[in-house]
Protein backbone atom coordinates (compact mmCIF):
# COMPACT_ATOMS: atom_id res chain seq x y z
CA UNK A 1 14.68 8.51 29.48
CA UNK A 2 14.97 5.86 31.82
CA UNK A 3 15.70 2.06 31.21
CA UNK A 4 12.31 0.87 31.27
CA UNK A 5 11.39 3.24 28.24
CA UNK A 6 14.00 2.67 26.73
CA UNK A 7 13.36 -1.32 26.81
CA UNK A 8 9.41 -0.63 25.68
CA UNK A 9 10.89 1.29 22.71
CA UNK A 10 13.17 -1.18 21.49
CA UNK A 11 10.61 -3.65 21.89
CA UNK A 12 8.17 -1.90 20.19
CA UNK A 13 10.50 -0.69 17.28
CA UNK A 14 10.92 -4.62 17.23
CA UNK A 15 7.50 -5.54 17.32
CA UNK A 16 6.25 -3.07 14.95
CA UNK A 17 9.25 -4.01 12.11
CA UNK A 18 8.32 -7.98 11.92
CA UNK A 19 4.56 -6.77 11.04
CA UNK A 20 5.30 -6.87 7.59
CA UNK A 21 6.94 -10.02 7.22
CA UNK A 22 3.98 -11.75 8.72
CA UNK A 23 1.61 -9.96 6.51
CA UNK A 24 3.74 -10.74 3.40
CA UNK A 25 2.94 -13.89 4.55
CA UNK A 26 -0.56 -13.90 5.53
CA UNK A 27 -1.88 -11.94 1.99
CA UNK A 28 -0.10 -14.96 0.05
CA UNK A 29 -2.82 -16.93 1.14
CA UNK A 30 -6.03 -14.64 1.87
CA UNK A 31 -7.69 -11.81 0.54
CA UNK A 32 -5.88 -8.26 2.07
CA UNK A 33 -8.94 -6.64 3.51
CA UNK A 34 -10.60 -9.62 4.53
CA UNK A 35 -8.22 -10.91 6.08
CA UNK A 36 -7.28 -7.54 7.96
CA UNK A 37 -11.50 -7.00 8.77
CA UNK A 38 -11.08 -10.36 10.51
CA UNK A 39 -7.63 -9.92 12.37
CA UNK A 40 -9.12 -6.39 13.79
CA UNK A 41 -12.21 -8.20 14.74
CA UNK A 42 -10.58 -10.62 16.69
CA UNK A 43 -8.08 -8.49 17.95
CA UNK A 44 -10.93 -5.82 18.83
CA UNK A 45 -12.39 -8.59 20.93
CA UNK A 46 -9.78 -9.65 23.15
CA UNK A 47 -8.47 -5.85 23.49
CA UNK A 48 -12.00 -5.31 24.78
CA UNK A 49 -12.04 -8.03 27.01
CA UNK A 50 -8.33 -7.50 28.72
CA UNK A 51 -9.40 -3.82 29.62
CA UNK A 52 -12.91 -5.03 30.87
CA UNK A 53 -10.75 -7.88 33.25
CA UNK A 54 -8.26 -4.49 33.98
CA UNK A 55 -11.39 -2.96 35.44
CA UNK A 56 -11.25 0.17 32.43
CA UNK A 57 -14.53 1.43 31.35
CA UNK A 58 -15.58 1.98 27.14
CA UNK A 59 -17.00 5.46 28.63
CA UNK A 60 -14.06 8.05 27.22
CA UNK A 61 -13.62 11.12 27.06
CA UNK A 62 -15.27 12.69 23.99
CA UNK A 63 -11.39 13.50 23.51
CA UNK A 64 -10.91 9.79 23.10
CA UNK A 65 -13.65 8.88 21.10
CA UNK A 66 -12.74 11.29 18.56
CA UNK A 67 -9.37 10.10 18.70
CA UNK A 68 -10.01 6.54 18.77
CA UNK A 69 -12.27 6.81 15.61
CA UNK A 70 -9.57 8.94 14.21
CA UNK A 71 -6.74 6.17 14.59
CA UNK A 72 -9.01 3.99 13.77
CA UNK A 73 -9.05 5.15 10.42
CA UNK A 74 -6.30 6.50 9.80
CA UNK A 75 -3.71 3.52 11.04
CA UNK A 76 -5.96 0.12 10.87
CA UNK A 77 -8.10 0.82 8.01
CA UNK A 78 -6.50 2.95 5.62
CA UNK A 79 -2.50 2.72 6.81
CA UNK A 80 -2.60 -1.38 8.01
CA UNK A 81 -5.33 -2.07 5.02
CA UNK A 82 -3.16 -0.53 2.03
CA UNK A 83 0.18 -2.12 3.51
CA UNK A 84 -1.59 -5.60 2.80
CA UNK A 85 -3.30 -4.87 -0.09
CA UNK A 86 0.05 -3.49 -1.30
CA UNK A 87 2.51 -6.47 -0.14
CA UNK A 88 0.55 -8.88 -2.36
CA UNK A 89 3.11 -6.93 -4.97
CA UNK A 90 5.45 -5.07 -2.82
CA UNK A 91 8.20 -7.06 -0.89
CA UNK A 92 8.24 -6.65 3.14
CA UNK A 93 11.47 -4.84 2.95
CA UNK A 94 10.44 -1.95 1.02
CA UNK A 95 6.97 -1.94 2.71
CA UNK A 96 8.63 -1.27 6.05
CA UNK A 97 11.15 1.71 4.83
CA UNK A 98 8.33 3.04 3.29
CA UNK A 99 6.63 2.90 6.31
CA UNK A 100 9.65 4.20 8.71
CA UNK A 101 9.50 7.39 7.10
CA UNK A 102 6.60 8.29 8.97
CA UNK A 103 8.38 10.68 11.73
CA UNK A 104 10.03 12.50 8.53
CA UNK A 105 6.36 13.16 7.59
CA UNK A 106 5.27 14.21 10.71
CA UNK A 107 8.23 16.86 10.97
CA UNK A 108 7.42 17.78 7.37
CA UNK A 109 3.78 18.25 8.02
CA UNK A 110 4.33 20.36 11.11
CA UNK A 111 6.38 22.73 9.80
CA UNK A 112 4.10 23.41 6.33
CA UNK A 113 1.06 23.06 7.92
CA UNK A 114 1.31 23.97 11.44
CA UNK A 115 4.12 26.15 11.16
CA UNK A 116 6.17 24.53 13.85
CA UNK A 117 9.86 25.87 13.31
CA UNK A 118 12.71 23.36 12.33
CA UNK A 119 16.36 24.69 13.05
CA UNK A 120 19.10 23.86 10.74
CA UNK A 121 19.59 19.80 12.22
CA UNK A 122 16.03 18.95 11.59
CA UNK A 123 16.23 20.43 7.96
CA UNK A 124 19.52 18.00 7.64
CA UNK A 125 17.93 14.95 8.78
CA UNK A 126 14.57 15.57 6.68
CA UNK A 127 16.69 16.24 3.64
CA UNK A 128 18.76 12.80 4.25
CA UNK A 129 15.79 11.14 4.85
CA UNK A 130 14.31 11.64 1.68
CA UNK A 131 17.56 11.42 0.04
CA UNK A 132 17.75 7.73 1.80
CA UNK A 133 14.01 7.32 0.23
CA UNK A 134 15.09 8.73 -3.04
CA UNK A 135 17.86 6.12 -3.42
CA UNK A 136 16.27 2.53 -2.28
CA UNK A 137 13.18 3.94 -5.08
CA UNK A 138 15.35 4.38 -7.73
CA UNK A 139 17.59 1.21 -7.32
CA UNK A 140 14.00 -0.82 -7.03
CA UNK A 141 12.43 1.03 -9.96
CA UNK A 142 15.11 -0.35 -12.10
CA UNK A 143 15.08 -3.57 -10.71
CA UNK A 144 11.41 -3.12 -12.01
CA UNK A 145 8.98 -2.62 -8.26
CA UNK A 146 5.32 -2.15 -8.54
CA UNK A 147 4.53 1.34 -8.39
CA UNK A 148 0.78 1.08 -7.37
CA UNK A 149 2.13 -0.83 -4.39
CA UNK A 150 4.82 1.61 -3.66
CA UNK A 151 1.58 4.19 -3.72
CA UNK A 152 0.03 2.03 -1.88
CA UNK A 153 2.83 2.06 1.02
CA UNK A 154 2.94 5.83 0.52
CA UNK A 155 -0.60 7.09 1.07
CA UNK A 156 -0.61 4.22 4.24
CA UNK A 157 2.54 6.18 5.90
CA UNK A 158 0.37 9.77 5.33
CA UNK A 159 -2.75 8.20 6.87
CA UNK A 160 -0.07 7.02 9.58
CA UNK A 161 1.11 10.38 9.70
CA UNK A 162 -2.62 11.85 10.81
CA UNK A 163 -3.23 9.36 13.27
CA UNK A 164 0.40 9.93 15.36
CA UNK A 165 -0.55 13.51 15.33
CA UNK A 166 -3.96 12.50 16.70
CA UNK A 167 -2.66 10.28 19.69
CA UNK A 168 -2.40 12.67 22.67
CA UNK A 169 -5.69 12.79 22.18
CA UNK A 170 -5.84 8.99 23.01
CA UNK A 171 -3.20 8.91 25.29
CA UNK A 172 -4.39 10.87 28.08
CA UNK A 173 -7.33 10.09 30.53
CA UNK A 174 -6.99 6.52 31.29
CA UNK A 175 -8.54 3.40 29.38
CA UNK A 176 -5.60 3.04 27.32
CA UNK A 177 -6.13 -1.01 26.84
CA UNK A 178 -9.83 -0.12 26.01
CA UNK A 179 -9.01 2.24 23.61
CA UNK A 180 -6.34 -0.18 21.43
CA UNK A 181 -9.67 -2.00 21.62
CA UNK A 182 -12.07 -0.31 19.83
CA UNK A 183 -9.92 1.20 17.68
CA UNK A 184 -9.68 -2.06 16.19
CA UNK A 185 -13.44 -1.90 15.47
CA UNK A 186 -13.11 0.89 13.56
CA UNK A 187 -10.35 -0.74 11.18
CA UNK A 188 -12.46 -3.79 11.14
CA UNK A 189 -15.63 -2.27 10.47
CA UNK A 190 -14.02 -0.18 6.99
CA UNK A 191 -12.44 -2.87 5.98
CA UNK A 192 -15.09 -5.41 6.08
CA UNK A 193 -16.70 -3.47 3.18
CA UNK A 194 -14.24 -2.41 1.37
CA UNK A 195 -13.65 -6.18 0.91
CA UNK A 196 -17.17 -6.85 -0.07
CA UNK A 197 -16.85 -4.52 -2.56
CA UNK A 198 -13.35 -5.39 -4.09
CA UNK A 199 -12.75 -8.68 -3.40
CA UNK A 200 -13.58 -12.49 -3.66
CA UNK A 201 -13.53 -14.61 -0.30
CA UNK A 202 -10.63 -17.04 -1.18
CA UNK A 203 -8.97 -18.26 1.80
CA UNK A 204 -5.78 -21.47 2.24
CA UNK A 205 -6.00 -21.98 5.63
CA UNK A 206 -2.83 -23.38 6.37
CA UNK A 207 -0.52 -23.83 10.01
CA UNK A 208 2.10 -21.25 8.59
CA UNK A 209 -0.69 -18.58 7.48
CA UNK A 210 -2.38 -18.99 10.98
CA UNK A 211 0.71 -19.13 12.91
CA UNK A 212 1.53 -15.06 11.01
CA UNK A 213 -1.90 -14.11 11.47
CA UNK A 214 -2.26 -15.56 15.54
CA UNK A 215 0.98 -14.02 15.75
CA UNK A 216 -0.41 -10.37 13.86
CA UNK A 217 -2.94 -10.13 16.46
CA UNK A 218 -1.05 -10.47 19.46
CA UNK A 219 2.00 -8.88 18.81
CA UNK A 220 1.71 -5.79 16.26
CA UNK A 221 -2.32 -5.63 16.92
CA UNK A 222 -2.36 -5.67 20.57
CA UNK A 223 0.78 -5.52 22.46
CA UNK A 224 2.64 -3.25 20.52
CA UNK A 225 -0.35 -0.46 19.74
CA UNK A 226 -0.65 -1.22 23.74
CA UNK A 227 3.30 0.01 24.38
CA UNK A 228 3.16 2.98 21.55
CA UNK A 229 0.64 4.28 24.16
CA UNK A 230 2.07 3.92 27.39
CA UNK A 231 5.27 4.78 25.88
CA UNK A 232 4.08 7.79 24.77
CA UNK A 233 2.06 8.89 28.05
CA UNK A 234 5.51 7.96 29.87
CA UNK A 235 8.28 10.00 27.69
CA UNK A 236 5.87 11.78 25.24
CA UNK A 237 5.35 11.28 21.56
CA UNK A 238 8.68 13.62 20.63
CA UNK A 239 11.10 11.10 22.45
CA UNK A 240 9.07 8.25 21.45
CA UNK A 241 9.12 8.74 18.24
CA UNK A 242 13.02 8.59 18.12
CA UNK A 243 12.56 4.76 18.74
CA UNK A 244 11.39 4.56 14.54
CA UNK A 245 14.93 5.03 13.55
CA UNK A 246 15.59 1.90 14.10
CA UNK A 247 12.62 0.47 11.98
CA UNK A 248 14.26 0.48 8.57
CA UNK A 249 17.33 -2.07 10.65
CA UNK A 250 14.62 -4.02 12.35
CA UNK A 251 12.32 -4.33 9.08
CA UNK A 252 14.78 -5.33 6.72
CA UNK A 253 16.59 -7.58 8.46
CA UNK A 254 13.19 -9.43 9.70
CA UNK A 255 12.45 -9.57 5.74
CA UNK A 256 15.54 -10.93 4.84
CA UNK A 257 15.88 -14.18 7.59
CA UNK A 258 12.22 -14.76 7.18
CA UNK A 259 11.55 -14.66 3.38
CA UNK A 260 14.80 -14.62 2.61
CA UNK A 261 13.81 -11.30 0.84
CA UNK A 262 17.62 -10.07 -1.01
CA UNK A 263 18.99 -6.66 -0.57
CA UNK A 264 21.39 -4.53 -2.91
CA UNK A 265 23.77 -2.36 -1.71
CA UNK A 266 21.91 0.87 -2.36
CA UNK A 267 19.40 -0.59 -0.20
CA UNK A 268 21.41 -1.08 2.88
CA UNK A 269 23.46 2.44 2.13
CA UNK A 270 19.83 4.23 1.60
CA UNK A 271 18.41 2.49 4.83
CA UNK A 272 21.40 3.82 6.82
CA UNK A 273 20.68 7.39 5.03
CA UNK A 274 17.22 7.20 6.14
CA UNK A 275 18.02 6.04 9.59
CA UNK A 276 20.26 9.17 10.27
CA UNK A 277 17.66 11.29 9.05
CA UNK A 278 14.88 10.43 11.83
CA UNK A 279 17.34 10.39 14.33
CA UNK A 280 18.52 14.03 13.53
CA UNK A 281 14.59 15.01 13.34
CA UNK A 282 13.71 13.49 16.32
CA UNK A 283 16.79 14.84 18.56
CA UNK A 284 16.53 18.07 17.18
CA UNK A 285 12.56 17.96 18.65
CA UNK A 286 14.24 16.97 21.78
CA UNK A 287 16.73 20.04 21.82
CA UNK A 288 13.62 22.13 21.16
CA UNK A 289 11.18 20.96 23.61
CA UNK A 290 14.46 21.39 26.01
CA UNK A 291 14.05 24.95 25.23
């Protein structure tokens, strides 16, 4: 892994981690889903437009349009639309450890449902994961956390979980700007009647709700779905995905100099737990793919 990767993961893992502090604050002051059907709308644009000025063409691969609809799905309109619908209860914090997990799902769903084989390191670090999980959950469910949220968060990491396993698919052939494009569509598209069915259009414009959402466009919409991709189609989705260990750090400590969101000590000993955990999965991948 050379330097440059290893700068686009950091970023990313950077990037990716402040998303839920600036949705915290964007749901305080719009609907969730209307206010996601917009941001992917917008963000669907200018995608669009970048990749048209990059000279990339909107004819994939029918490898890419199933993946792109996939993703779609999976990460803007179910994973993206729950986390906001599930922060107007759930603090940023907990959103994004929730969220982190999502390479101890993917390990967990390969081996039980595509029988890939996990050697005695990658049992350790899934175990600690959860174990990390297990911990923050029960300090917060005493301190009294909403638990539809928390389901919320949950079925958003699964949905996460189908669309990583979907992005080779995505990631190969070219038009990768394109793609983060009209993927947003998709999101946008779901979400834009989900919220006609569920919800009433109240909105506060105000500078700090437009300065999260501007800023939710740019950075987690755009840039960093652009450097997941090329990140993956430069060191593959096994290494890649060791860059989400640092998520639960990165997410947290966003929360907590932002909103000034508080943190016990279970919390910080269950985020190190977790943090282990991927990084045992995902170098234990490594020593197999070595193999």
């Amino acid at each position: 892994m050379d330097l440059r990767a290893i700068g686009m993961g950091l970023l990313f893992a950077l990037i990716w981690s402040s998303a839920f502090t600036s949705a915290r604050i964007i749901v305080a002051d719009a609907p969730p889903f209307a206010i996601s059907a917009i941001r992917f709308t917008i963000a669907g644009v200018i995608g669009v437009l970048i990749a048209r000025a990059m000279g990339q063409s909107w004819y994939l691969t029918r490898d890419q349009w199933r993946a792109t609809l996939i993703f779609g799905l999976c990460q803007n309109a179910i994973y993206l639309g729950l986390n906001f619908l599930a922060m107007t209860t759930v603090e940023a914090s907990l959103a994004s450890i929730i969220a982190s997990t999502m390479p101890l799902m993917v390990a967990f769903a390969g081996w039980a449902f595509l029988k890939d084989k996990l050697n005695r390191q990658a049992v350790f670090g899934l175990v600690l994961g959860f174990a990390g999980v297990i911990v923050i959950m029960g300090s917060r469910m005493n301190a009294g956390v909403d638990m539809f949220g928390v389901m919320l968060c949950v079925i958003g990491a699964a949905a996460l979980t189908i669309a990583t396993l979907m992005l080779r698919g995505a990631s190969s052939g070219g038009n990768v700007m394109m793609i983060v494009g009209l993927q947003m569509f998709v999101g946008a598209a779901v979400l834009f009647v989900a919220s006609l069915i569920f919800e009433t259009w109240e909105f506060n414009w105000n500078p700090r709700m437009l300065t999260a959402l501007t800023y939710t466009i740019f950075a987690p919409g755009l840039l960093a779905t652009w450097i997941w991709f090329q990140l993956v189609h430069r060191i593959g989705a096994v290494r890649a995905a060791t860059f989400h260990f640092l998520n639960p750090f990165f997410g947290v400590a966003i929360a907590a100099a932002l909103l000034g969101e508080s943190l016990g000590l279970t919390d910080y000993i269950g985020v190190i737990v977790i943090s282990v955990g991927i990084l045992l999965v995902q170098l234990s991948k490594q020593t197999n793919t070595a193999k």
